[in-house]
Protein backbone atom coordinates (compact mmCIF):
# COMPACT_ATOMS: atom_id res chain seq x y z
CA UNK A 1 0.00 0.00 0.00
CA UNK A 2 1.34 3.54 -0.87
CA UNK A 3 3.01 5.02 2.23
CA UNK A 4 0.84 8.04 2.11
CA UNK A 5 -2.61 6.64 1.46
CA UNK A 6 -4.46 8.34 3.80
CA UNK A 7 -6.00 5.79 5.64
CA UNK A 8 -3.08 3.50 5.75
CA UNK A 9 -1.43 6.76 7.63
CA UNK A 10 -3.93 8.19 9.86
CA UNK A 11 -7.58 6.69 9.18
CA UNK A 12 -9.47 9.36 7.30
CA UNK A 13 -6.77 11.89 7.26
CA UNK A 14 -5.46 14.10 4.58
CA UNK A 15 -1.99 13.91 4.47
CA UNK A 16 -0.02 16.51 2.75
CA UNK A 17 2.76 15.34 0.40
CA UNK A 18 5.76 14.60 1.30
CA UNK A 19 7.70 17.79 0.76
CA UNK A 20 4.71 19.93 3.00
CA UNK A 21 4.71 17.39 5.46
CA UNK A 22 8.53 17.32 6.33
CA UNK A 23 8.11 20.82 6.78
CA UNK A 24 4.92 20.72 9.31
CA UNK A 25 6.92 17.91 11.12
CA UNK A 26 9.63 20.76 11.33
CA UNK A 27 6.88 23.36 12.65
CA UNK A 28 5.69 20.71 14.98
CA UNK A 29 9.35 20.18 16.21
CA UNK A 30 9.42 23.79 16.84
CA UNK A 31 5.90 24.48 18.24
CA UNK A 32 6.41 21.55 21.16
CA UNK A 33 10.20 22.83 21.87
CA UNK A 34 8.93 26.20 22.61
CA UNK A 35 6.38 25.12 25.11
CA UNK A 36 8.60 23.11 26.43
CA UNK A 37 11.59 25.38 26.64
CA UNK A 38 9.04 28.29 28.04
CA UNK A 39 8.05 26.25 31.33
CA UNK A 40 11.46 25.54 31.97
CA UNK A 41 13.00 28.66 31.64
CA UNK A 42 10.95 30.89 33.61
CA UNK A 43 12.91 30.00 36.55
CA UNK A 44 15.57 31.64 36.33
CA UNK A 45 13.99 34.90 35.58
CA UNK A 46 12.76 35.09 39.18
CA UNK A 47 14.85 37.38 40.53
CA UNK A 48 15.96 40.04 38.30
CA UNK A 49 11.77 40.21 37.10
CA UNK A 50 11.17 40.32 41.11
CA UNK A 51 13.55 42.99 41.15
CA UNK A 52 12.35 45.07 38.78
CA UNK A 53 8.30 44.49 38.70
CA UNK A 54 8.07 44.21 42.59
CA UNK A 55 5.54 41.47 43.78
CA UNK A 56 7.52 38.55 45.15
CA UNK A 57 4.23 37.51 47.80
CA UNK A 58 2.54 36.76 44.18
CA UNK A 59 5.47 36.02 41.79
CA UNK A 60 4.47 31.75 42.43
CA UNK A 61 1.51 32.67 40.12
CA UNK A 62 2.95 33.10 37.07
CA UNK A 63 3.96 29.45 36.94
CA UNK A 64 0.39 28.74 38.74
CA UNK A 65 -1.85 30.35 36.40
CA UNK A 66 0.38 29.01 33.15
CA UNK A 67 -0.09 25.17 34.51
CA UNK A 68 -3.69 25.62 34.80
CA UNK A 69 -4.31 27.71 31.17
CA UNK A 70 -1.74 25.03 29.48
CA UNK A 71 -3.77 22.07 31.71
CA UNK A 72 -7.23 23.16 30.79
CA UNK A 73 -6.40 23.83 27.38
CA UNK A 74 -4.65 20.48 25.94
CA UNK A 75 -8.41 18.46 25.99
CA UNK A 76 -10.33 21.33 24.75
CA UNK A 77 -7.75 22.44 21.72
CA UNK A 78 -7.91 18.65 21.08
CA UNK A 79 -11.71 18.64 20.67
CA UNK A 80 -11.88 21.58 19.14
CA UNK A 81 -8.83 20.43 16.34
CA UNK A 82 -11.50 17.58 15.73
CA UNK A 83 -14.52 19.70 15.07
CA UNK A 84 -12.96 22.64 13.07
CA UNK A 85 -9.88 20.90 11.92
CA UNK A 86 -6.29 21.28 12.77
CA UNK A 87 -5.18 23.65 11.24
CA UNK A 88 -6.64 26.75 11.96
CA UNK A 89 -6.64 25.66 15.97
CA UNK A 90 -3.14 24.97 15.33
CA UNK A 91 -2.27 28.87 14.10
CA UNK A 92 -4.44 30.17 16.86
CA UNK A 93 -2.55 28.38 19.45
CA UNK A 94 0.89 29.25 18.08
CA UNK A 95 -0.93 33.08 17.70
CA UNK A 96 -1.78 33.01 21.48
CA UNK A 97 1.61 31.39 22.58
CA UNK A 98 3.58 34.19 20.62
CA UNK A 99 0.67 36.98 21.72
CA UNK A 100 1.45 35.95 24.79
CA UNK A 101 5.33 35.86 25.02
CA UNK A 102 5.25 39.67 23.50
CA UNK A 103 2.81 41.01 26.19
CA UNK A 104 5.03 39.38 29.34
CA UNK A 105 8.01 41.44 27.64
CA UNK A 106 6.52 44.15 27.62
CA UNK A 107 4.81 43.66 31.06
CA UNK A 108 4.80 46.57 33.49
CA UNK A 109 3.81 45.18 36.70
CA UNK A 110 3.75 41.58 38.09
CA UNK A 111 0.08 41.70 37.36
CA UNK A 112 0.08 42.45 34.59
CA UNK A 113 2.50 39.55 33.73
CA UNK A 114 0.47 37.32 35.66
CA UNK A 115 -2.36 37.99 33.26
CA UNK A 116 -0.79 37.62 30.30
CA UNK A 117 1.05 33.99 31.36
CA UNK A 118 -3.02 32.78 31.18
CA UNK A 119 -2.61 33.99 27.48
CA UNK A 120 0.84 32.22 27.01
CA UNK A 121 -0.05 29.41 28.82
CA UNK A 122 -3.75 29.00 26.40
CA UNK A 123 -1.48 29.03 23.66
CA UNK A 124 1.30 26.34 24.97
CA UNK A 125 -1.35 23.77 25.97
CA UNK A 126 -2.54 24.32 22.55
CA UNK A 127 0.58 23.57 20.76
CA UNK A 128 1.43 20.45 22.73
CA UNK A 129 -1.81 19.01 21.66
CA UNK A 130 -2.31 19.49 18.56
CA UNK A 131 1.11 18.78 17.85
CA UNK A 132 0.80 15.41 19.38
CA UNK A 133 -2.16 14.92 17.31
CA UNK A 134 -1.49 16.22 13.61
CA UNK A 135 1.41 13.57 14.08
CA UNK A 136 -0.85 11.13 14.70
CA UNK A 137 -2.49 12.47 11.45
CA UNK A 138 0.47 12.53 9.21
CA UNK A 139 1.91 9.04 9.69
CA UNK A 140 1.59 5.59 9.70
CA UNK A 141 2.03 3.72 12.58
CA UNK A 142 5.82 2.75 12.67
CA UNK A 143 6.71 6.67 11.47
CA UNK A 144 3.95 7.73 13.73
CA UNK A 145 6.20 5.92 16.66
CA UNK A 146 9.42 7.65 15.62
CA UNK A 147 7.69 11.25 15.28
CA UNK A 148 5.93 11.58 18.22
CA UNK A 149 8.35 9.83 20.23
CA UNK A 150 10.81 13.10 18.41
CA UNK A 151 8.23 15.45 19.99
CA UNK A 152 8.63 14.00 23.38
CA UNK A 153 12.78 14.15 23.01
CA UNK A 154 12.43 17.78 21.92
CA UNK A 155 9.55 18.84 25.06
CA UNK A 156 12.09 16.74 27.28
CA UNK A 157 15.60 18.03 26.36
CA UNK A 158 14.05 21.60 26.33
CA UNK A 159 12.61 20.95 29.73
CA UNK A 160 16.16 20.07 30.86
CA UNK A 161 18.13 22.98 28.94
CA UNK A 162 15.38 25.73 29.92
CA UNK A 163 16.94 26.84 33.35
CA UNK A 164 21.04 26.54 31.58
CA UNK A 165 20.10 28.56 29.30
CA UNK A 166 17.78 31.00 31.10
CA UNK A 167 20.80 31.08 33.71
CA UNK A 168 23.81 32.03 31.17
CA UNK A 169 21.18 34.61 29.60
CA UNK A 170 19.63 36.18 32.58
CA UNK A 171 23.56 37.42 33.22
CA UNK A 172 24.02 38.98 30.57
CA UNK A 173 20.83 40.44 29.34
CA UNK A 174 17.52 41.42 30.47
CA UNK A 175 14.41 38.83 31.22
CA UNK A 176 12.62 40.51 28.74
CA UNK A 177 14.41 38.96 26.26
CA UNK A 178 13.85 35.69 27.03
CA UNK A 179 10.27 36.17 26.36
CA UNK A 180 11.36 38.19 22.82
CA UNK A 181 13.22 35.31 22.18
CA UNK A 182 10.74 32.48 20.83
CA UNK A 183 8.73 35.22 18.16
CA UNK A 184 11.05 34.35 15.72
CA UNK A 185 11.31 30.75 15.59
CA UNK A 186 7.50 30.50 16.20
CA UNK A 187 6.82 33.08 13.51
CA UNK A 188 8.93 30.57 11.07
CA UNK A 189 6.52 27.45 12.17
CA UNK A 190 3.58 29.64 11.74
CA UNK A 191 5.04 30.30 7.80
CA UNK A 192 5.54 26.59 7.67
CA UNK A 193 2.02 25.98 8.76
CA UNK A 194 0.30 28.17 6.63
CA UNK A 195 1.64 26.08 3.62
CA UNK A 196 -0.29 22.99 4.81
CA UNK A 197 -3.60 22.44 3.31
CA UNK A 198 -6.18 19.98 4.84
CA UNK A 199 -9.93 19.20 4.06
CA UNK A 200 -12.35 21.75 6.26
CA UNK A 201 -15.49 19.28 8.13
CA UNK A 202 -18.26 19.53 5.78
CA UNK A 203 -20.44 21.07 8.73
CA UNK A 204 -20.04 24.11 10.58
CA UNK A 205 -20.17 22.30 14.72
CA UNK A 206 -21.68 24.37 17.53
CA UNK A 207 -19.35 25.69 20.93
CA UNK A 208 -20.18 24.05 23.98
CA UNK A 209 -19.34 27.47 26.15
CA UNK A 210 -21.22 25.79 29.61
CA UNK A 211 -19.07 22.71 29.30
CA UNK A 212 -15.76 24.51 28.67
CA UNK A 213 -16.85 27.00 31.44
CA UNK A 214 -17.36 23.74 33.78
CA UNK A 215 -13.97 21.92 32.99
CA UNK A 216 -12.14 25.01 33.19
CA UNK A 217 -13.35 26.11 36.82
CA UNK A 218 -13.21 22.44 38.11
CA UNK A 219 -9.58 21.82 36.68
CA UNK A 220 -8.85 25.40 38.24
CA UNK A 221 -10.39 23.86 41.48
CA UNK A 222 -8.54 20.59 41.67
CA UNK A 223 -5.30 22.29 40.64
CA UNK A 224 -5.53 24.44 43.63
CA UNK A 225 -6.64 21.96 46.31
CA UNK A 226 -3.64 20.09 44.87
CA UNK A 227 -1.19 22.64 45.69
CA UNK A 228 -2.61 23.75 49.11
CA UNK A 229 0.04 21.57 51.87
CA UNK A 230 -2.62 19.45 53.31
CA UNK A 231 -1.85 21.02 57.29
CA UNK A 232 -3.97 22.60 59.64
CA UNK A 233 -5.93 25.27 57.97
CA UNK A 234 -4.85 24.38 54.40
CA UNK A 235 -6.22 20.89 54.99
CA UNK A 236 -9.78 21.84 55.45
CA UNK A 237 -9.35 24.50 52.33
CA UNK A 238 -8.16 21.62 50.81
CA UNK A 239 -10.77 19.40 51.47
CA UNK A 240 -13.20 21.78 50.58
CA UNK A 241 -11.96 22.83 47.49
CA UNK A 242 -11.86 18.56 46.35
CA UNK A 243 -15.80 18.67 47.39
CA UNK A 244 -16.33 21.45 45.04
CA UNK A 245 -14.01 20.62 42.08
CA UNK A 246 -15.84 17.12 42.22
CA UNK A 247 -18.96 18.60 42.14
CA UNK A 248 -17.77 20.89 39.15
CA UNK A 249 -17.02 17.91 37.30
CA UNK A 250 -20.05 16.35 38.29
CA UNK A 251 -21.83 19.35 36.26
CA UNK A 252 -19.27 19.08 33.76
CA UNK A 253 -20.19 15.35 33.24
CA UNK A 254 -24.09 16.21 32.81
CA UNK A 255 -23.55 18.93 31.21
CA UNK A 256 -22.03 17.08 28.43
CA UNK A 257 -24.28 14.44 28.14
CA UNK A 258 -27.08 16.67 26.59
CA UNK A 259 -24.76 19.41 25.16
CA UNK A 260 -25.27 18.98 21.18
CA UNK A 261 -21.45 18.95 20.59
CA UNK A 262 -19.72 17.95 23.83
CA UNK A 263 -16.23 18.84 24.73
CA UNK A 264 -15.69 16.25 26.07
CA UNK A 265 -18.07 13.36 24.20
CA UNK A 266 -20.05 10.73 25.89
CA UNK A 267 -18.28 7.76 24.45
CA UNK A 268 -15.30 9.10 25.64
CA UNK A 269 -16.34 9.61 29.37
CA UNK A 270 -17.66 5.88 29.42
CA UNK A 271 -14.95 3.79 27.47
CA UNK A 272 -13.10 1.30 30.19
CA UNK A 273 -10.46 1.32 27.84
CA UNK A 274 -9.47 4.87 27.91
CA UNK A 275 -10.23 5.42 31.87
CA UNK A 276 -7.33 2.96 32.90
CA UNK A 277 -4.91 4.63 30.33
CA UNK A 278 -5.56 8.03 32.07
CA UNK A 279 -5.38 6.19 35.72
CA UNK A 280 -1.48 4.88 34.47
CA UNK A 281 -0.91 8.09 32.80
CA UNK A 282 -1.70 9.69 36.26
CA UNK A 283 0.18 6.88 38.08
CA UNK A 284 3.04 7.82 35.50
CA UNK A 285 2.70 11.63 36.37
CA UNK A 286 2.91 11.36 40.21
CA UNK A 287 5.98 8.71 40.00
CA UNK A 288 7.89 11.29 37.80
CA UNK A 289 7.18 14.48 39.51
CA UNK A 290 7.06 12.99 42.97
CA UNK A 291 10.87 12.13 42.24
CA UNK A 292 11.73 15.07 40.63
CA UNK A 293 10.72 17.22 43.59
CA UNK A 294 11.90 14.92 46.08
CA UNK A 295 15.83 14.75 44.45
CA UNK A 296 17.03 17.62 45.67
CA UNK A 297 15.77 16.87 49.29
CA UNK A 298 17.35 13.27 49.16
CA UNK A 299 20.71 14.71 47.77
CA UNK A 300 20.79 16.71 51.23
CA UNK A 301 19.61 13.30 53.22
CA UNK A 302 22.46 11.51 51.75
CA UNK A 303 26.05 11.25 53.43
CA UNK A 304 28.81 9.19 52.93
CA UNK A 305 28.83 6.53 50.08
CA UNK A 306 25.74 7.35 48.81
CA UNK A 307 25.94 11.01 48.30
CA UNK A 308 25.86 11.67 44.69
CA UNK A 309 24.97 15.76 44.54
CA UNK A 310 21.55 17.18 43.39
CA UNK A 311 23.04 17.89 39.92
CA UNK A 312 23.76 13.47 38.85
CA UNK A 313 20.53 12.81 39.63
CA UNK A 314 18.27 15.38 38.14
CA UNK A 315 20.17 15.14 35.41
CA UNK A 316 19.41 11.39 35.05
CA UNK A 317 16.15 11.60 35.80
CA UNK A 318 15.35 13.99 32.74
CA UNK A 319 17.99 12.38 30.10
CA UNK A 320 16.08 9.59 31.12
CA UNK A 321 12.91 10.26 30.45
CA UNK A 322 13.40 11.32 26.64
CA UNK A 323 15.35 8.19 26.33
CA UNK A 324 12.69 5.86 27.41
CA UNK A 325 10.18 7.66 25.37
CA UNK A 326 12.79 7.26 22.06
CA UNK A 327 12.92 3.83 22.63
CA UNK A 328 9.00 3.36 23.23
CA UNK A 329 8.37 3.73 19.09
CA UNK A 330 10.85 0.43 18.60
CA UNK A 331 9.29 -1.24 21.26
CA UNK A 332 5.84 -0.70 20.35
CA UNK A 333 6.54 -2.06 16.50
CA UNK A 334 8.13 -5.44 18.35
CA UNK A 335 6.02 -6.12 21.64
CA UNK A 336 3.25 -3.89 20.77
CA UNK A 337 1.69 -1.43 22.99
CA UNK A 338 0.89 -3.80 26.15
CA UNK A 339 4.26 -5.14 25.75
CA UNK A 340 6.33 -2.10 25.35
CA UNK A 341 3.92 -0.19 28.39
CA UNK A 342 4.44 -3.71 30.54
CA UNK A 343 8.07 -2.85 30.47
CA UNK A 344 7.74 0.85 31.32
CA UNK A 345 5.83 0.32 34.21
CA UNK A 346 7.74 -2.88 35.67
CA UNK A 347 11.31 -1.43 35.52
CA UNK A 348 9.84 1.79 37.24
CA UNK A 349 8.90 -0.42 40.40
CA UNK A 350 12.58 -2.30 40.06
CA UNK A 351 14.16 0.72 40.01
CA UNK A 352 11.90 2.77 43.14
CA UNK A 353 12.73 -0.79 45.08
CA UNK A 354 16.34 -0.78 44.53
CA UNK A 355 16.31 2.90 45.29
CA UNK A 356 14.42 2.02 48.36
CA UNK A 357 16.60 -0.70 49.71
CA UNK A 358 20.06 1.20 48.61
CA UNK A 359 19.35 4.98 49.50
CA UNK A 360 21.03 4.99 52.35
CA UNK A 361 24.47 3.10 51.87
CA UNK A 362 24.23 2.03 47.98
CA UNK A 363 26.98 3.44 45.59
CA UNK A 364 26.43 6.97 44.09
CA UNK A 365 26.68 4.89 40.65
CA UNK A 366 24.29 2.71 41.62
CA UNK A 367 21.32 5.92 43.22
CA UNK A 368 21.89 7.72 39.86
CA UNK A 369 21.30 4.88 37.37
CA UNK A 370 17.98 3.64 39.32
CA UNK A 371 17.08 7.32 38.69
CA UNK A 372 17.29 7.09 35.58
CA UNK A 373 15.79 3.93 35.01
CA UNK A 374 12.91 5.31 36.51
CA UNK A 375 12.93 8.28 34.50
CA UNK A 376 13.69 6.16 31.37
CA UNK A 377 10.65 3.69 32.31
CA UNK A 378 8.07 6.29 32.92
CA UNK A 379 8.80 8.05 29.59
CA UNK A 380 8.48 4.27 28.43
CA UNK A 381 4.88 3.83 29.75
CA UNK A 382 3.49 6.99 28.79
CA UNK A 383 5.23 7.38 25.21
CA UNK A 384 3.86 3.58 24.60
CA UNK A 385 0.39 4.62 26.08
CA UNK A 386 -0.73 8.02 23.79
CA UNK A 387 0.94 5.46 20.17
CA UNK A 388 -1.16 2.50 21.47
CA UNK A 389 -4.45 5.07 21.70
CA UNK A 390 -3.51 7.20 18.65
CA UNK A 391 -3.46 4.49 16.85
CA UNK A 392 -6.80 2.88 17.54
CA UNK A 393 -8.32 6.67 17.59
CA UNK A 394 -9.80 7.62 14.02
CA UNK A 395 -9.29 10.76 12.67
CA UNK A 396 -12.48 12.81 14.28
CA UNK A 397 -11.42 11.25 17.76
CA UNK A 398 -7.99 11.71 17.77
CA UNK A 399 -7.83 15.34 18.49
CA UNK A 400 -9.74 14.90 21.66
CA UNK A 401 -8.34 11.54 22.63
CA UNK A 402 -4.34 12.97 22.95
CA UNK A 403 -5.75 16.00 24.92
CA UNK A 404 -7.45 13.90 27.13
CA UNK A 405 -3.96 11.79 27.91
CA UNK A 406 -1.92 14.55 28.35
CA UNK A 407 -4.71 16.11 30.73
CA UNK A 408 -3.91 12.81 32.63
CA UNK A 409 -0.31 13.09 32.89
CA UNK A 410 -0.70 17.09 33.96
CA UNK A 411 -2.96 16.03 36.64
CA UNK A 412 -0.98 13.51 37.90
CA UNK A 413 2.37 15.50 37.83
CA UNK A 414 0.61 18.04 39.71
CA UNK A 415 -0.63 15.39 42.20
CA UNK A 416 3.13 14.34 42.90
CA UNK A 417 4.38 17.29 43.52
CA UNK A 418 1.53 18.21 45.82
CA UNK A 419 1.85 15.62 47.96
CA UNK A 420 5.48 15.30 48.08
CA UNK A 421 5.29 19.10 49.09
CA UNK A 422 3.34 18.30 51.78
CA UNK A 423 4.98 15.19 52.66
CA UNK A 424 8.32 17.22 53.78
CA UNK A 425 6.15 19.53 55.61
CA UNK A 426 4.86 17.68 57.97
CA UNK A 427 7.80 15.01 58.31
CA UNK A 428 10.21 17.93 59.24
CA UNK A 429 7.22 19.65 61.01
CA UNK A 430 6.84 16.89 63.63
CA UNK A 431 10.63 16.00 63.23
CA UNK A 432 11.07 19.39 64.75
CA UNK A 433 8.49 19.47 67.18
CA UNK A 434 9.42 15.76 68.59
CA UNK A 435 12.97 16.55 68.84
CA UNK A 436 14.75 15.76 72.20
CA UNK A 437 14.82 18.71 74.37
CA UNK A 438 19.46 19.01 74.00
CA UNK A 439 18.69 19.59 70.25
CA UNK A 440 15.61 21.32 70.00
CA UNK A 441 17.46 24.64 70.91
CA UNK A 442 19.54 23.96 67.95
CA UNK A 443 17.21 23.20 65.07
CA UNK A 444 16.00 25.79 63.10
CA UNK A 445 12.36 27.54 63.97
CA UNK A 446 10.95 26.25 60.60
CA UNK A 447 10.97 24.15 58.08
CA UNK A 448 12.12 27.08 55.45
CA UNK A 449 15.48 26.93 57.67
CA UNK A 450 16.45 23.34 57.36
CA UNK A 451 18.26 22.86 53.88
CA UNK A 452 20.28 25.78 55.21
CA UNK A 453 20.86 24.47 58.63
CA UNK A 454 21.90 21.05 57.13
CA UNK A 455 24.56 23.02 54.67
CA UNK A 456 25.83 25.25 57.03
CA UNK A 457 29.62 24.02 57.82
CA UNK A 458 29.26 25.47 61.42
CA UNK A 459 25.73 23.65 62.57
CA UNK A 460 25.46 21.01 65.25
CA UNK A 461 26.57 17.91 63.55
CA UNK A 462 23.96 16.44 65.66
CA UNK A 463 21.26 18.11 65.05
CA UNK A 464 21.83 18.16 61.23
CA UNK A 465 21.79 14.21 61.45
CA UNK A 466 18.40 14.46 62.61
CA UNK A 467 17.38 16.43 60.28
CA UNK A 468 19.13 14.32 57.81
CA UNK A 469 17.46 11.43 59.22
CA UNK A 470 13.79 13.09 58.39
CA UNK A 471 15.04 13.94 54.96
CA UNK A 472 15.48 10.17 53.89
CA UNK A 473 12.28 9.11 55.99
CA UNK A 474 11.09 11.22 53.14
CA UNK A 475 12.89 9.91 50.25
CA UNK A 476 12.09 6.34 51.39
CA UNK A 477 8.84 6.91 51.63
CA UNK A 478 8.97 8.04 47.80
CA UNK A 479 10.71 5.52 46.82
CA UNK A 480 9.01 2.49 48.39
CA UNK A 481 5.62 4.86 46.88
CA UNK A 482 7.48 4.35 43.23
CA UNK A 483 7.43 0.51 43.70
CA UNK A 484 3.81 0.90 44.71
CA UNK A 485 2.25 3.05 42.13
CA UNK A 486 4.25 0.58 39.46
CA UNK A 487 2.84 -2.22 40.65
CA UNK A 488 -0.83 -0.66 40.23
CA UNK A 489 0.24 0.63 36.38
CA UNK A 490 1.63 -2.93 35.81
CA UNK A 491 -1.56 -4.66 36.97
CA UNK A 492 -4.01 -1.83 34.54
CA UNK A 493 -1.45 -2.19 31.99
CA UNK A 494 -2.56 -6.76 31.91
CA UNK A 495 -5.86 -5.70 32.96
CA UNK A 496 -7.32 -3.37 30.36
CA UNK A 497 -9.01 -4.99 27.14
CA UNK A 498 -6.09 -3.29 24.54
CA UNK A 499 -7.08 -5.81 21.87
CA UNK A 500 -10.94 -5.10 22.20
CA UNK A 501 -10.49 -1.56 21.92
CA UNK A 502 -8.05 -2.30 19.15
CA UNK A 503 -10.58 -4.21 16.83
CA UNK A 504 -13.64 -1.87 17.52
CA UNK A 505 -13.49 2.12 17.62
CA UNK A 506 -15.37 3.56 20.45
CA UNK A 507 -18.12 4.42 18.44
CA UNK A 508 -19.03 0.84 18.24
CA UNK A 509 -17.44 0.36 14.46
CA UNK A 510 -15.47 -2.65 13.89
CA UNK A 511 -11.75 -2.19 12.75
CA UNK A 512 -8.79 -3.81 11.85
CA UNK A 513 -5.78 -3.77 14.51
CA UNK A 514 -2.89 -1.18 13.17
């Protein structure tokens, strides 16, 4: 069959010739490194933009309000990409990221930058969508593999280069620039877009404002119970603001079950299949960001043998996960989907047990590559996860399908980074308060104090051992969470019917496995 037949490549889709499509894969390249590089690099624009805008009680919410835009955004762009094609979402979003990037450089107060990182941060969840998903549109299966798995090297590497680069340019120029920075390369992908052509839906589909309205506020709502440090106070804010973000979705789910043209569609909200992908796509998300938070923390809890620095073991953890999502296209050709995601998710729980068992006298060698590996198997399991899908997904669902996934894996990586937030708070909270009475003199009043207390070369050894101590309480209890969350993806992973939703779409059509 002719490589680009269009429903050998992407079930119903047009697919440009070859010499237009190598250069929308280039745009996509482009779009998806931006976002990527964006999140990262903020960063290190904290303090010279504190310095000069004023506002450091609020400055948190201009990564806040960008997670939550970019979060809400990724399902509905996808939706949206289904109902008035690709395309033209596709320019909008790149419009809004690049919109976006020249108001925050030209931003005169810190809220007025807040504001217009909701703009930016519209536009990013845009582009990482619909990026995913024209690549699911453009290929066949084994190219599709290679591509997206591209997309995920190029979000990853520019997740880990964002704060070098940001660092090295915030000393020699102004953080304005940083922003100023993308226009140009996103004003070539938008050129490169413009000279793709694809066939418009024959009927003209109608907005669903009430449901986007509802699945904005509760993902707003859930986002910020997540982030709240689950003590005292906080807890019952918490708690209250889980009772009304579930009752927000509640709505949401009504709502769209007599909305004419759903966001999110009915089929979609009651298919087994795609449920336990998002539950191991969350799983996925709170594994990596759980250990990406708690690195740093376990670098400090670390002495002797095992110390291997903060810098090793971030490091491996995001080379890692671009590598296991570059090797997820190979293994999803060979062992197919369940076999390549079975892989993922069982060498994340090796490598959280080892980690577990060695943290505090394994070799440094030994800490950083169980790191990686789980790095490396997480970007295994959720690469192999969104092919597997795509690739059962025809054309009209696809859009809608990848945005829900990657709304999955935000929600989760928000989860682990919530809770492993709170976790240190109250470990060195009643660390502190249980201490015995020679060192409590000695400890630092808060937790805020303790990383410093634990550095500085003149401390009580003693009472920085204790501290120490509560650190790796910490880390172990990550860890020895890793093994436990992989063990759940493993057993969804053999579970879930993949073949039945592979031989019949979830409208109820029968189809032939990719």
């Amino acid at each position: 069959m002719p490589q680009d037949d269009p429903e050998h490549v992407a079930h119903g889709a047009a697919v440009p010739p070859r010499p237009r499509r190598n250069a929308l894969a280039v745009a996509l390249l482009i779009s998806i490194g931006l976002a990527g590089l964006d999140s990262a690099i903020v960063t290190t624009m904290v303090p010279p933009l504190v310095a000069e805008l004023g506002g450091l009680d609020s400055f948190s919410w201009i990564f806040s309000v960008y997670v939550v835009a970019s979060a809400a955004t990724v399902t509905i762009a996808g939706r949206l990409a289904d109902l008035h094609g690709r395309k033209p979402l596709l320019l909008a979003s790149m419009a809004l990221f690049l919109t976006g990037s020249l108001l925050c450089a030209l931003a005169w107060s810190m809220p007025s930058l807040i504001g217009f990182r909701v703009v930016q941060g519209i536009g990013a969840g845009g582009l990482v969508s619909l990026s995913q998903t024209v690549a699911g549109d453009m290929f066949s299966l084994g190219q599709r593999a290679k591509f997206v798995t591209a997309l995920s090297v190029v979000h990853g590497l520019t997740g880990l280069c964002g704060p070098l680069i940001g660092t090295v340019a915030v000393a020699h120029v102004s953080w304005r620039w940083l922003f100023l920075a993308g226009l140009p390369p996103g004003l070539l992908a938008g050129v490169l877009m413009l000279g793709w052509s694809e066939q418009k839906p024959n009927r003209r589909p109608r907005f669903d404002v009430a449901g986007t309205l509802l699945f904005v506020l509760a993902t707003l709502t859930l986002l910020l119970a997540i982030e709240q440090n689950w003590q005292g106070l906080r807890l019952l804010v918490a708690s209250a603001l889980l009772v009304v973000a579930s009752a927000l979705f509640l709505a949401f789910v009504k709502r769209e079950h007599i909305a004419f043209e759903p966001i999110v569609p009915t089929w979609l909200l009651h298919n087994q299949f795609i449920g336990a992908v998002c539950a191991v796509r969350i799983i996925a998300g709170v594994t990596l960001s759980g250990v990406l938070v708690c690195l740093p923390f376990f670098a400090e809890a670390a002495s002797g043998s095992a110390r291997a620095g903060p810098g090793p073991l971030l490091v491996a953890l995001l080379v890692g996960w671009p590598a296991g999502s570059a090797a997820s296209g190979w293994l999803c050709l060979v062992l197919g989907f369940r076999g390549s995601a079975l892989i993922g998710a069982f060498a994340s729980g090796m490598s959280g047990l080892t980690l577990a068992l060695a943290s505090t006298d394994g070799s440094p060698a030994v800490i950083v590559l169980c790191v990686g590996g789980i790095g490396a198997a997480n970007g295994l399991l959720i690469q192999s996860t969104q092919i597997g899908v795509q690739a059962a997904a025809r054309h009209h669902q696809r859009g809608v399908v990848t945005g829900t996934l990657l709304y999955a894996r935000t929600i989760g990586m928000a989860i682990g980074a919530g809770l492993l937030g709170s976790l240190v708070d109250e470990t060195l909270a009643t660390r502190m308060a249980s201490a015995p009475a020679e060192l409590a003199t000695k400890l630092p009043s808060s937790a805020d104090g303790v990383i410093g207390f634990i550095r500085d070369p003149s401390g009580d050894p003693r009472g920085q051992a204790y501290l120490q101590q509560a650190l790796q309480h910490v880390s172990d209890s990550v860890f020895w969470g890793v093994a436990f969350l992989s063990v759940l993806a493993t057993l969804l992973v053999l579970t879930v019917g993949w073949r039945s939703y592979l031989t019949e779409s979830p409208t109820g059509q029968t189809r032939t496995p990719p």
